[in-house]
Every structure is written in structure tokens, then in C-alpha cells.
Protein backbone atom coordinates (compact mmCIF):
# COMPACT_ATOMS: atom_id res chain seq x y z
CA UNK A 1 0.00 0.00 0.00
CA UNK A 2 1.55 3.51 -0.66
CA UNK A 3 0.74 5.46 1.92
CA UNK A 4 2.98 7.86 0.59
CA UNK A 5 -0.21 8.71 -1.92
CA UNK A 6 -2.89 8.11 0.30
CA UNK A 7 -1.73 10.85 2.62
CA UNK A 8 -1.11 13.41 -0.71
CA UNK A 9 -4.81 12.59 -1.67
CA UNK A 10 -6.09 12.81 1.49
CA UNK A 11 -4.25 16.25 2.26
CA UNK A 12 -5.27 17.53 -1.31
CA UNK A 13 -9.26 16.79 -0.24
CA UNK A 14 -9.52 17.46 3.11
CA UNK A 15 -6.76 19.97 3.44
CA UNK A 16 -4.98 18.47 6.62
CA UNK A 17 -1.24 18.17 6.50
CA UNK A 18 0.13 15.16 6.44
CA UNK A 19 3.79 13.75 6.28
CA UNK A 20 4.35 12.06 3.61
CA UNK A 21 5.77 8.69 4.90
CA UNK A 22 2.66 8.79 7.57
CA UNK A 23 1.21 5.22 8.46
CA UNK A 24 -2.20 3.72 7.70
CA UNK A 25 -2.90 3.69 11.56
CA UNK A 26 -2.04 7.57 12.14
CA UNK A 27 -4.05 8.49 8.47
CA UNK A 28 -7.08 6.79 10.14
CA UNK A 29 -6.63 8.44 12.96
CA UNK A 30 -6.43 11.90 11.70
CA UNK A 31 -9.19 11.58 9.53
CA UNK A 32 -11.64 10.13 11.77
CA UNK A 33 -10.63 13.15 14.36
CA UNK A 34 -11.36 15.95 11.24
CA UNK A 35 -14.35 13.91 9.96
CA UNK A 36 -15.60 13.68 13.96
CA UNK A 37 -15.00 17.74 13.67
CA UNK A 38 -17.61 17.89 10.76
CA UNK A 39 -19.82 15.84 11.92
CA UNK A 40 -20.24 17.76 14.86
CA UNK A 41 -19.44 21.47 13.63
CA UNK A 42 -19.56 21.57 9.69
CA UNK A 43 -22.16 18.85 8.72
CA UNK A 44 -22.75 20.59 5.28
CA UNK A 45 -18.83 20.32 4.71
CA UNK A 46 -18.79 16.93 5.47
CA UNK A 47 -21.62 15.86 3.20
CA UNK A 48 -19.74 18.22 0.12
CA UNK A 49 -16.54 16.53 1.35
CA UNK A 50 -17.85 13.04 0.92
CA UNK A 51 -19.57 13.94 -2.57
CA UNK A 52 -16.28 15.61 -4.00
CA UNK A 53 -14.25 12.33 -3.08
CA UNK A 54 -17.32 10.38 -4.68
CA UNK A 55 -17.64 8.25 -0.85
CA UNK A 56 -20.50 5.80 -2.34
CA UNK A 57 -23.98 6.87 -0.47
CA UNK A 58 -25.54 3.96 -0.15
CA UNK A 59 -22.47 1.81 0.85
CA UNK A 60 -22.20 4.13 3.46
CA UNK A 61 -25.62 4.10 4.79
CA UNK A 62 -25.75 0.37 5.21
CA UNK A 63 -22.86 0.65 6.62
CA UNK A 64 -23.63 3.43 9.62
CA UNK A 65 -27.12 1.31 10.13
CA UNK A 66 -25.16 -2.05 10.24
CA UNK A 67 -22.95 -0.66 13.10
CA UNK A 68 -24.94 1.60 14.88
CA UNK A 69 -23.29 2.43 17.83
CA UNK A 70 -19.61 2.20 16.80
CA UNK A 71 -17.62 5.13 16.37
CA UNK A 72 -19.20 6.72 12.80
CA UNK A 73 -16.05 9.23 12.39
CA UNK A 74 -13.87 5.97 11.98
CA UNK A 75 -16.20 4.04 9.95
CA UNK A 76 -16.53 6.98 7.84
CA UNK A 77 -12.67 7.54 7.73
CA UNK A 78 -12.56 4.31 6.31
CA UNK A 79 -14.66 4.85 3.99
CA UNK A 80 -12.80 7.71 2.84
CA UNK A 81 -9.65 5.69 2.72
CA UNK A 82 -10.75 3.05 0.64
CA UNK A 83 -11.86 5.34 -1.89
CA UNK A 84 -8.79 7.37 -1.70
CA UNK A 85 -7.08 3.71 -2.26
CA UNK A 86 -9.36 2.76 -5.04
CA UNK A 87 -8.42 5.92 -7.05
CA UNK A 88 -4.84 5.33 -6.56
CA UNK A 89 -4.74 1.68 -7.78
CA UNK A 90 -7.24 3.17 -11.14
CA UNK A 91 -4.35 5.74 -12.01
CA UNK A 92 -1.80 3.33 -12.14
């Protein structure tokens, strides 16, 4: 995994710096802690976030009603990620 371009992708969306050389572990954890800041001050700029990184709708949905009560900033992180990862692997 190049985490390397995950980090670039995710900074270019989101705007948070991020080292380059940054692990999956503190990636997740960064963008669950911004996307927990949305959710809770920005809503609007979460929801324009999600559509501009084209975060499938109704994969998420299932997925926040399949695991209601777990931590949504991380499952939405996640989300995120595996886009992010998905777009990487269709450039190459």
C-alpha cells in the first residue's frame, strides 16, 4: 500500500497536513478526528466533502445502520480511505 499517496490525496481533499511517509494507523486516525469535527461542527462540509471524493452513499448508509453504535467518524474515515485507495490503484 503507498501510503505515501494516500496521505497526498487525502491532504489535497480534506486539506490536513500530512507527512508524507505517515502510516495507515495515524491516516485513520487523523481523519476520523477531522471527519468527527464535521460531523459535529460543519455537517454541510462533510456531506460536500464526501460527494467531491465520490464516498459511495448507499455503501455508506448500510454501513452506519449495520454498526450503529460504533464510532461513525472511523467508519466513515474508512470509507474515505478506501476510496482514496481505489483511485490510486485506477491511475496506475
Amino acid at each position: 500500500m503507498d501510503t505515501a499517496a494516500l496521505s497526498l490525496n487525502i491532504q489535497q481533499d480534506t486539506g490536513l497536513l500530512m507527512p508524507g511517509h505517515t502510516s495507515l494507523e495515524e491516516i485513520k486516525a487523523a481523519l476520523t478526528s477531522y471527519v468527527n469535527e464535521l460531523i459535529n461542527k460543519d455537517f454541510e462540509k462533510l456531506v460536500s466533502l464526501l460527494y467531491r471524493i465520490d464516498v459511495n452513499e448507499h455503501k455508506m448508509r448500510n454501513l452506519l445502520n449495520a454498526k450503529q453504535g460504533e464510532n461513525a467518524a472511523g467508519l466513515i474515515a474508512d470509507l474515505i480511505i478506501e476510496r482514496q485507495l481505489q483511485k490510486i490503484e485506477s491511475r496506475k
